[in-house]
Protein backbone atom coordinates (compact mmCIF):
# COMPACT_ATOMS: atom_id res chain seq x y z
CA UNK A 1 8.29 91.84 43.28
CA UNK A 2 11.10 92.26 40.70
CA UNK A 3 12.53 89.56 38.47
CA UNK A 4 16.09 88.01 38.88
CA UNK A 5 16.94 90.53 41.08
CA UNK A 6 20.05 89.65 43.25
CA UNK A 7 20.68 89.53 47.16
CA UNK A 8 23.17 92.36 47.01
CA UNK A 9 21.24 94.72 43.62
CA UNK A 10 19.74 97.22 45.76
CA UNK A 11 22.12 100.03 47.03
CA UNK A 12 20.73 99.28 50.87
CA UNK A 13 22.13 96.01 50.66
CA UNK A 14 25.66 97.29 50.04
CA UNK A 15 25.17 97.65 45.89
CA UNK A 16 26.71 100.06 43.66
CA UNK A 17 23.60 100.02 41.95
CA UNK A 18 21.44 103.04 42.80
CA UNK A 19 18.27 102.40 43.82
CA UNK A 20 17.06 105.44 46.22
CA UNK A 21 13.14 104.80 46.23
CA UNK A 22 13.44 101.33 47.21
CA UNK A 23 15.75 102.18 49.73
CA UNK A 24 13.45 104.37 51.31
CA UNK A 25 11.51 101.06 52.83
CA UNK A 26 14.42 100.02 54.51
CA UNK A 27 14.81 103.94 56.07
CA UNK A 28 11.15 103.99 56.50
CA UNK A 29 10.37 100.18 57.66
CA UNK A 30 12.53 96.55 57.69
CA UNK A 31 15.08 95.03 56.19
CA UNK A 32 15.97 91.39 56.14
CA UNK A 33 18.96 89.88 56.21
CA UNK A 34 18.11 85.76 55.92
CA UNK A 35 15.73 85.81 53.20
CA UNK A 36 14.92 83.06 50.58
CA UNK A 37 13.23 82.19 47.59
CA UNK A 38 11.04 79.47 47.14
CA UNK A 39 13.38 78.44 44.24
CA UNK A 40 16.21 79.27 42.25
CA UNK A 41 13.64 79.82 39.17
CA UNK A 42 10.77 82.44 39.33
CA UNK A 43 7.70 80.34 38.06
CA UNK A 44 8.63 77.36 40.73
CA UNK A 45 8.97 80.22 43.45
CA UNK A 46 5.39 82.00 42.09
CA UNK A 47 3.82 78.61 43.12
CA UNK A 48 5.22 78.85 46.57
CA UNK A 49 4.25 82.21 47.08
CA UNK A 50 0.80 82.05 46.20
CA UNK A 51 -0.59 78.65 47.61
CA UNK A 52 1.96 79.40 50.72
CA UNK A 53 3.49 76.17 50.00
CA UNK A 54 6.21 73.88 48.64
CA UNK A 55 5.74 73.90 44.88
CA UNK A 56 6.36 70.79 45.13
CA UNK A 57 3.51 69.49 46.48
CA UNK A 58 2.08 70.76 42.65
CA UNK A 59 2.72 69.17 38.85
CA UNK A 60 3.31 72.96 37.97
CA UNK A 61 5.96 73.24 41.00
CA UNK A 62 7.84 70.55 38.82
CA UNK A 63 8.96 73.25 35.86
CA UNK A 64 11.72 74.92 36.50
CA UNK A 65 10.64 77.06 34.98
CA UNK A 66 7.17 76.79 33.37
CA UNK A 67 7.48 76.89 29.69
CA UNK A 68 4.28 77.18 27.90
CA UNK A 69 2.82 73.33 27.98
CA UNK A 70 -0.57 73.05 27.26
CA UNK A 71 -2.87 71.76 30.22
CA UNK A 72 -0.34 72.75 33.00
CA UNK A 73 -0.72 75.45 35.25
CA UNK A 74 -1.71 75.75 38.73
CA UNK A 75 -5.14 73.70 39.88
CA UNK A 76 -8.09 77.24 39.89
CA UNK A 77 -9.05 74.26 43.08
CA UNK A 78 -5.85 75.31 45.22
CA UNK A 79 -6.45 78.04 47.82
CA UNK A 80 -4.11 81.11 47.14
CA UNK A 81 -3.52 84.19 49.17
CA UNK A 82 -5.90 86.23 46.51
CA UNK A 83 -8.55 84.05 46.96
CA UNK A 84 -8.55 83.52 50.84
CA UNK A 85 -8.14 87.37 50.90
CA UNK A 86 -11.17 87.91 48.49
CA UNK A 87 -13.55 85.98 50.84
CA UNK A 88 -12.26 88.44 53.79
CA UNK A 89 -13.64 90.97 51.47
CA UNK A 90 -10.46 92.51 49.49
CA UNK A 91 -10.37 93.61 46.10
CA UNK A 92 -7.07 91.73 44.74
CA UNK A 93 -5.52 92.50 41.30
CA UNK A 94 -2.64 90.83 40.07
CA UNK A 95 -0.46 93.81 37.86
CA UNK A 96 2.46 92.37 36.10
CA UNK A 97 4.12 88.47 35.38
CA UNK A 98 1.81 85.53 36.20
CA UNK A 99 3.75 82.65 34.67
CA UNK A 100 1.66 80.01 36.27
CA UNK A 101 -0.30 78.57 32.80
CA UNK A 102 -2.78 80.20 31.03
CA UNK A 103 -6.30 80.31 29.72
CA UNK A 104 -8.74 78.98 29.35
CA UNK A 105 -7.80 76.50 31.85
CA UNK A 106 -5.43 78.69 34.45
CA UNK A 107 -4.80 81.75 34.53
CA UNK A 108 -4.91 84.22 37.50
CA UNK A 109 -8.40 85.55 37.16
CA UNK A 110 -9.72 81.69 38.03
CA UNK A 111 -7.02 81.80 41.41
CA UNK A 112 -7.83 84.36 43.15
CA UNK A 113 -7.38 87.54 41.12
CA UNK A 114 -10.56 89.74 40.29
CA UNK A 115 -8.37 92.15 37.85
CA UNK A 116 -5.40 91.06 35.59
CA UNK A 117 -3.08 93.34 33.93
CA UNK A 118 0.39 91.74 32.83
CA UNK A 119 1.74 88.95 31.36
CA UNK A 120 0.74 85.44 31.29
CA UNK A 121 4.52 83.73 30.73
CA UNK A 122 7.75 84.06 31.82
CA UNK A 123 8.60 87.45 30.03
CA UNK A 124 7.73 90.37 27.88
CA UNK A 125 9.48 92.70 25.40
CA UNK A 126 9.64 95.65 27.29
CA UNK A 127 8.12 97.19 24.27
CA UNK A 128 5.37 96.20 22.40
CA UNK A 129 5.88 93.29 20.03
CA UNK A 130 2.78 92.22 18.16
CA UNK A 131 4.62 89.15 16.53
CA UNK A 132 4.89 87.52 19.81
CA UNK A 133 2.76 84.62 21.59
CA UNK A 134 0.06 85.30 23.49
CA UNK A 135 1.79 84.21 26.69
CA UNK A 136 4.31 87.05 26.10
CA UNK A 137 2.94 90.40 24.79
CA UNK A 138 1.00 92.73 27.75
CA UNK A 139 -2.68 92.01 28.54
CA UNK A 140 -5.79 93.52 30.47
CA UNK A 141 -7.45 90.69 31.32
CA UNK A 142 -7.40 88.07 28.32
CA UNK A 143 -6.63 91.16 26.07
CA UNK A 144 -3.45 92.35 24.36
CA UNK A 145 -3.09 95.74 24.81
CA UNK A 146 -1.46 96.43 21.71
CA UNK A 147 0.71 99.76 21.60
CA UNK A 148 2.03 100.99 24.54
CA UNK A 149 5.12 102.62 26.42
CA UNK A 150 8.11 100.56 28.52
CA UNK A 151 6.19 97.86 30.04
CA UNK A 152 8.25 98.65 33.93
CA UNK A 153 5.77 102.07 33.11
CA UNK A 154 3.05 100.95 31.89
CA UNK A 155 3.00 98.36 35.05
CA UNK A 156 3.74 100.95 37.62
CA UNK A 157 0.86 103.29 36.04
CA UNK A 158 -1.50 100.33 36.21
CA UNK A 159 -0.55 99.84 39.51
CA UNK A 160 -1.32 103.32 40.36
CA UNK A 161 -4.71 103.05 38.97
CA UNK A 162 -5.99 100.15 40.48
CA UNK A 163 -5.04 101.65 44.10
CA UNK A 164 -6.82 104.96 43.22
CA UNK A 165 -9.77 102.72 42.37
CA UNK A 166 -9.77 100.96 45.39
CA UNK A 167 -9.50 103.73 47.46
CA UNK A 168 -11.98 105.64 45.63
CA UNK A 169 -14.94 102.71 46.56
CA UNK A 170 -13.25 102.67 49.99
CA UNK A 171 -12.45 98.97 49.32
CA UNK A 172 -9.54 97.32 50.96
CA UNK A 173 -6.98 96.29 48.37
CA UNK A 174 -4.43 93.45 48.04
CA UNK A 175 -2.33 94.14 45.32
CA UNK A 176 0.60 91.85 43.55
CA UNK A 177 2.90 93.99 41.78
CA UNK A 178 5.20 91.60 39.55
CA UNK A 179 7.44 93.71 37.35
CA UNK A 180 9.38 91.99 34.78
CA UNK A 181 12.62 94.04 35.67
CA UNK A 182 15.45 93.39 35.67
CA UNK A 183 15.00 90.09 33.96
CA UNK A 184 15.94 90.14 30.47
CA UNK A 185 15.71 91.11 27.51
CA UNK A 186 18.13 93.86 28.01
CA UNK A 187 16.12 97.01 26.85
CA UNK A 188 16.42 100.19 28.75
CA UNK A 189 13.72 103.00 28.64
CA UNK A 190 15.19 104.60 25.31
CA UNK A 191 16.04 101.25 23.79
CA UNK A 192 12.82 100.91 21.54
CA UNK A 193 14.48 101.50 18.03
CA UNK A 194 17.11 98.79 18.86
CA UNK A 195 14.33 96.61 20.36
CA UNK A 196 11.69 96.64 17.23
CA UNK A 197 15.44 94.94 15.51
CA UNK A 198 15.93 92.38 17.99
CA UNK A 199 14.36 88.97 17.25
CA UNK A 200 16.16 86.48 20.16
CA UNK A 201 14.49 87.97 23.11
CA UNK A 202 16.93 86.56 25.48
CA UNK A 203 18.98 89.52 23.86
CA UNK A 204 22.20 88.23 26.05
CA UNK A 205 24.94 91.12 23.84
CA UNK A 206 22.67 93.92 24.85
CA UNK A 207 23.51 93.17 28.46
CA UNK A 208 25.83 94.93 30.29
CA UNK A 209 26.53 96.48 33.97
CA UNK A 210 25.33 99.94 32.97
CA UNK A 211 22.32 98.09 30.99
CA UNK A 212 21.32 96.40 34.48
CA UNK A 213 21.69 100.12 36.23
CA UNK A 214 19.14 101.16 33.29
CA UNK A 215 16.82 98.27 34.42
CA UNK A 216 16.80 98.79 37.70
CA UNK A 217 16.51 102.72 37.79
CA UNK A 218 13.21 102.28 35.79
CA UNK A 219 12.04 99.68 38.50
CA UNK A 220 12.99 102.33 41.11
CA UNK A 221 10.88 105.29 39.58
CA UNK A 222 8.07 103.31 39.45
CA UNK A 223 8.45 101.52 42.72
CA UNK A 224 8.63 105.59 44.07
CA UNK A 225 5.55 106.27 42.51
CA UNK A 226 3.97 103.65 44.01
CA UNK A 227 4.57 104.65 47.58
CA UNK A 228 4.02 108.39 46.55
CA UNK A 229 0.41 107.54 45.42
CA UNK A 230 -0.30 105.32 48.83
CA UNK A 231 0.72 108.67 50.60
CA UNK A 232 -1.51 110.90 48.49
CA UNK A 233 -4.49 108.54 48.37
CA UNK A 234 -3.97 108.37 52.30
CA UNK A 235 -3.58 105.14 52.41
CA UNK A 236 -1.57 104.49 55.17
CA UNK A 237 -2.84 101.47 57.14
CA UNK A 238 -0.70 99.68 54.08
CA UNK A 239 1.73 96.92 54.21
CA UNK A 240 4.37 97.12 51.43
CA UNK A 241 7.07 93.92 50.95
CA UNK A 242 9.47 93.96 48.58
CA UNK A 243 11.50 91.31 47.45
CA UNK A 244 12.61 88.97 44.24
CA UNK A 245 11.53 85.47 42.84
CA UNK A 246 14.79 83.92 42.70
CA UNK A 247 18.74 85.03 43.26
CA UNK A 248 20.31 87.30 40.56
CA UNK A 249 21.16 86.22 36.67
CA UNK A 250 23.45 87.78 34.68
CA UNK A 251 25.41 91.53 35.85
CA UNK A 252 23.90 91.33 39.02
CA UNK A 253 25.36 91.65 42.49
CA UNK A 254 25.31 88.32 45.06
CA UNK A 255 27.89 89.56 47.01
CA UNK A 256 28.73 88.20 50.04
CA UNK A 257 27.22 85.23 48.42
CA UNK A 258 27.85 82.18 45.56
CA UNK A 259 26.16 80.88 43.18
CA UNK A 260 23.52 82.43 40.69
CA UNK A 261 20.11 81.90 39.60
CA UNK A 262 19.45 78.00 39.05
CA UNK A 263 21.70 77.32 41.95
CA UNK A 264 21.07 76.18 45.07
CA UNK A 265 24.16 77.94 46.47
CA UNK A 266 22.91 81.20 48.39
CA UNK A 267 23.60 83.68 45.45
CA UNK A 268 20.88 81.35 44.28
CA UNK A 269 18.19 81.53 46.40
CA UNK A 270 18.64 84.53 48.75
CA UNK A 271 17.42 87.65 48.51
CA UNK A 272 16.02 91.45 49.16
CA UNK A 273 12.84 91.57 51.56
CA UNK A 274 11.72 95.06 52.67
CA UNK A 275 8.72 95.61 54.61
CA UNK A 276 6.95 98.87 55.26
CA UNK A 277 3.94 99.00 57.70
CA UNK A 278 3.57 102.46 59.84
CA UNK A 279 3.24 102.26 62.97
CA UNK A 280 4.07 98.59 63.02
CA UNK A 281 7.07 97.59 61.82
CA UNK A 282 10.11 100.70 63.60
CA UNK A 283 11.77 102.44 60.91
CA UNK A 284 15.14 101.82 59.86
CA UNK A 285 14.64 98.07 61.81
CA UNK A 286 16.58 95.16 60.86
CA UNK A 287 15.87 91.22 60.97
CA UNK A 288 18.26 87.90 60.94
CA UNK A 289 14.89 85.86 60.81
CA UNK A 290 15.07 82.88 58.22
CA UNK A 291 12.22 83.08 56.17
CA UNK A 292 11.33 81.66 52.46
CA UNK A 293 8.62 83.38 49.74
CA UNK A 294 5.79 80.91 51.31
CA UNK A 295 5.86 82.74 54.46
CA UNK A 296 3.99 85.53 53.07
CA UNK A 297 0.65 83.84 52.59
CA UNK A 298 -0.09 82.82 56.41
CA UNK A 299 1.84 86.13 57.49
CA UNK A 300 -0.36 88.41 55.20
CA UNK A 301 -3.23 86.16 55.85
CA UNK A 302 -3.36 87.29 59.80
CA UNK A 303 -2.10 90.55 59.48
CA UNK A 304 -5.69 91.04 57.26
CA UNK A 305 -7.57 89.28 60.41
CA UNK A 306 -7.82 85.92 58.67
CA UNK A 307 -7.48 82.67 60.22
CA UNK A 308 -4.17 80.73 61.68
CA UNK A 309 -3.56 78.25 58.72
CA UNK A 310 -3.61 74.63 59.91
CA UNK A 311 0.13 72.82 59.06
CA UNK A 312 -1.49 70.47 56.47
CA UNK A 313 -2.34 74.28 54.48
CA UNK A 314 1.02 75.97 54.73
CA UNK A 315 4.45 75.17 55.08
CA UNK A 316 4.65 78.71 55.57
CA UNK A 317 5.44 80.69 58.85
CA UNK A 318 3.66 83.47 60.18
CA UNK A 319 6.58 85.23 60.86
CA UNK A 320 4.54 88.69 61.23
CA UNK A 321 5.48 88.87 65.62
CA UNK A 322 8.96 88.29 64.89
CA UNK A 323 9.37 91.29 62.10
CA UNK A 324 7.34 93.28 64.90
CA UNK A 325 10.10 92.68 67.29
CA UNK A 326 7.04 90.89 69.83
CA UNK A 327 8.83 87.43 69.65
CA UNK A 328 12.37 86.02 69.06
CA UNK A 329 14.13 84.69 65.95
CA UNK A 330 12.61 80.90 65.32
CA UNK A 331 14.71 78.28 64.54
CA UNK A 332 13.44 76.38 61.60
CA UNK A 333 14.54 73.88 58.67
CA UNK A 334 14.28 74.64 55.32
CA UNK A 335 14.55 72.38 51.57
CA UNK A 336 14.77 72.57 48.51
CA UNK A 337 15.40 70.88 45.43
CA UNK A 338 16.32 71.50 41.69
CA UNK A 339 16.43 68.71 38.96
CA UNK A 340 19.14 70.51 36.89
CA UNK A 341 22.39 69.23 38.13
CA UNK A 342 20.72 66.80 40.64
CA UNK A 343 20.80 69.65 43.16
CA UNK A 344 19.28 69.58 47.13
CA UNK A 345 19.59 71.34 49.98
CA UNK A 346 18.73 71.79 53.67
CA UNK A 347 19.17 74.54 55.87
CA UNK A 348 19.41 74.40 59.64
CA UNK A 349 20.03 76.80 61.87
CA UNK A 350 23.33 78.19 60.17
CA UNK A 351 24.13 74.66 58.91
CA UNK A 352 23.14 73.97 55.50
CA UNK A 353 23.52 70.53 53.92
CA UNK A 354 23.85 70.84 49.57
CA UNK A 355 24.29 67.91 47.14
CA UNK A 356 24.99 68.97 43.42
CA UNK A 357 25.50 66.04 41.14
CA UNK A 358 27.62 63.85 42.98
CA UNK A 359 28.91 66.15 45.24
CA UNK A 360 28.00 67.00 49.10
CA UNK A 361 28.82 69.46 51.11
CA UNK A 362 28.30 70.86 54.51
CA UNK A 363 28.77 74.60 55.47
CA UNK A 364 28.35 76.79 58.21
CA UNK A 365 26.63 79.61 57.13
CA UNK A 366 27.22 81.70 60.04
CA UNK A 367 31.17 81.86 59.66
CA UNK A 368 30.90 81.14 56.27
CA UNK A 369 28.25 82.85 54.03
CA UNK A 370 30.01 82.18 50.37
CA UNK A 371 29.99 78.36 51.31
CA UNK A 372 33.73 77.42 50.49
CA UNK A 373 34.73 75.40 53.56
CA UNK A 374 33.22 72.07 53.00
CA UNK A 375 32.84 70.99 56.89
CA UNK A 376 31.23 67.48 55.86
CA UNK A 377 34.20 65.82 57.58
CA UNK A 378 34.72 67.91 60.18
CA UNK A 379 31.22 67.59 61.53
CA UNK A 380 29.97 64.32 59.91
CA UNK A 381 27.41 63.91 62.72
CA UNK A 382 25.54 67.05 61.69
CA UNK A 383 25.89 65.95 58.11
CA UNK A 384 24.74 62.98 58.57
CA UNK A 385 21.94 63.93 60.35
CA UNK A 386 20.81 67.08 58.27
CA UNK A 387 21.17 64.88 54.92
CA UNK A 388 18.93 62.56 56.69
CA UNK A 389 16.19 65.26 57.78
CA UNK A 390 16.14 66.17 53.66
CA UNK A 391 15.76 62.66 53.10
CA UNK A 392 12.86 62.21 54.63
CA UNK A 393 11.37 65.54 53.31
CA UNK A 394 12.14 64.55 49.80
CA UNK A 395 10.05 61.31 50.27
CA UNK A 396 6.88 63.74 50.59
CA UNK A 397 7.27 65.81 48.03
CA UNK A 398 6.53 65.00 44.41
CA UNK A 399 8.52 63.56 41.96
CA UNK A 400 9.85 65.03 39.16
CA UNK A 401 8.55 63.68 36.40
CA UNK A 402 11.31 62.51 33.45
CA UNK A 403 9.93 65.79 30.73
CA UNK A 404 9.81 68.02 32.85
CA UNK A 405 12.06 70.99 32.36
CA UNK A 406 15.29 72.40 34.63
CA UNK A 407 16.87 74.90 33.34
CA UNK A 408 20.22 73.86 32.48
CA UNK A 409 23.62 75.36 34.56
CA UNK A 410 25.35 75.76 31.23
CA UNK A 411 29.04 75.57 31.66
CA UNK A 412 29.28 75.29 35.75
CA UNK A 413 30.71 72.34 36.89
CA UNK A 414 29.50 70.71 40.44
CA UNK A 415 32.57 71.69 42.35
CA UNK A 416 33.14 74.67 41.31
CA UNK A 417 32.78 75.82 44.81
């Protein structure tokens, strides 16, 4: 999974970005067209992706996103797709960003995880920084690492190693790979002299287009090496997804789409999903199916001859028969919600209902993809009755609590679309 990586980065989906060793899952398996994040933040959409539910169902589902607060993380008591893979006998490492809380109470070696190598909050220096918190430097297990290379590296390398391992003991392997890329601060590969001089770590004037390209290549190289090492370790009864934990942040590409990262417009929320499984999934195959980062825990969950969740343990869809091409596109509703701004939406079919501040909208999605034609009066039945559905979804969901944190849409006004 890559981090603040938009809809539109990856040159498969259209970009001018290059991105050739990605792309070769969409020549090699699926790409998908109608894919969303959890949320428009990447610790809210973590939660999601893990327990296979709405984050928020969880207090830690309620950051957006997760700062370091003592106490808060996910509950070790919630079933994740680690540990309900672990008791189907799988080895499951967690290589990269966590960002869930940390230690001693969370953590992801007390969720599912039986190896750790990454980072426990919601970024890194890309090179090493002893000066920073604990929550931000790299770690194996509990432990900082101390010197090392460009952290994309030194996380594809890990990677690498704890697949050989696996193989090695002839142990079946489920294996989170959360690179930090291309999320700032921007520091390419030959960067390190300007980053040991860089105290903000947001680093916002390093940024530019050809900085994001730097990013991003890195994240390529080392998502190539990756598949190059499942083909040489044989490994080829192996499902590979690849996707993002929220819409794109600053240089990146949402076209066709709106909006940004801490939006609920699409630019927002949608994004890459690529899925490689030979002999599964046909090469070069395409998908319109709606699906949202939850999905993945009931779809993995059968794939690795688990049980069908019940409803009351997902709000996820095993949508694995529909990417195989053995049953049609579903119809399905889906919410969400994002205290900065007052934002909510629903989705429906192509409809999609969103509220920001004071403002509603309606738009049809299917004619309309960058949401400018507000259709609220033109088709107030449907807008009435999708604003009702969130309604009533919002009711069972938890509130946010008045501290928590929403990360701010600095200088966008409601109606700006």
């Amino acid at each position: 999974m890559a981090d603040d990586l938009g809809f539109a980065d990856l040159s498969c989906y259209g970009s001018a970005y290059r991105t050739p060793q990605i792309d070769r899952l969409a020549r090699e398996g699926l790409k998908m067209n109608q894919a969303y994040a959890n949320s428009a933040v990447c610790s809210a959409t973590r939660v999601g992706l893990i327990t296979g539910r709405y984050q928020y169902r969880f207090p830690v589902g309620l950051w957006e996103p997760l700062d370091h607060i003592d106490g808060l993380g996910l509950d070790p008591n919630v079933p994740t797709l680690p540990s309900r893979l672990k008791k189907l006998g799988y080895r499951t490492s967690l290589v990269g960003k966590w960002h869930m809380g940390s230690p001693p109470e969370h953590g992801p070696l007390r969720s599912g995880y039986d190896h750790f190598y990454g980072m426990l909050g919601g970024w890194a220096d890309y090179f090493p920084r002893p000066d920073r918190k604990l929550e931000n430097v790299l770690l194996d297990g509990y432990t900082p690492v101390g010197h090392h290379g460009y952290v994309t590296d030194e996380l594809g390398q890990r990677a690498i190693k704890e697949m050989t391992e696996a193989a090695a003991a002839n142990t079946p392997l489920f294996l989170s790979v959360h690179f930090t890329a291309p999320h700032w601060p921007w520091e390419g590969p030959d960067d390190q002299a300007i980053a040991e001089k860089v105290d903000d770590p947001r680093f916002v004037e390093g940024g530019s287009v050809a900085k994001l390209q730097e990013l991003l290549t890195a994240l390529d190289r080392n998502v190539g090496a990756i598949l190059d090492a499942i083909d040489r370790l044989k490994m080829t009864n192996t499902i590979v997804i690849f996707t993002s934990d929220n819409g794109g942040s600053h240089y990146s590409n949402t076209w066709p789409l709106s909006g940004m990262k801490g939006e609920l417009l699409e630019g927002g929320l949608r994004v890459p999903v690529l899925m490689r499984w030979p002999g599964q999934i046909a090469p070069g195959s395409t998908s319109d199916q709606v699906t949202i980062s939850m999905d993945w825990v009931p779809t993995l969950l059968r794939a690795a001859g688990g049980p069908q969740l019940a409803d009351d343990e997902t709000d996820g869809l095993d949508i694995m028969p529909l990417i195989e091409g053995k049953a049609p596109l579903k119809p399905r509703s889906l919410c969400w919600r994002f205290k900065s701004n007052e934002q909510s939406a629903l989705r429906e079919g192509d409809w999609k209902y969103l509220k920001v501040g004071g403002n509603e909208w309606l738009f049809d999605l299917g004619k309309d993809q960058r949401e400018r034609a507000n259709m609220r009066l033109v088709e107030p039945a449907i807008f009435t009755r999708l604003k009702a559905k969130y309604e009533a979804w919002d009711a069972t969901m938890l509130a946010y609590p008045e501290k928590s944190f929403s990360m701010p849409t600095i200088g966008k006004t409601p109606d700006r679309y």
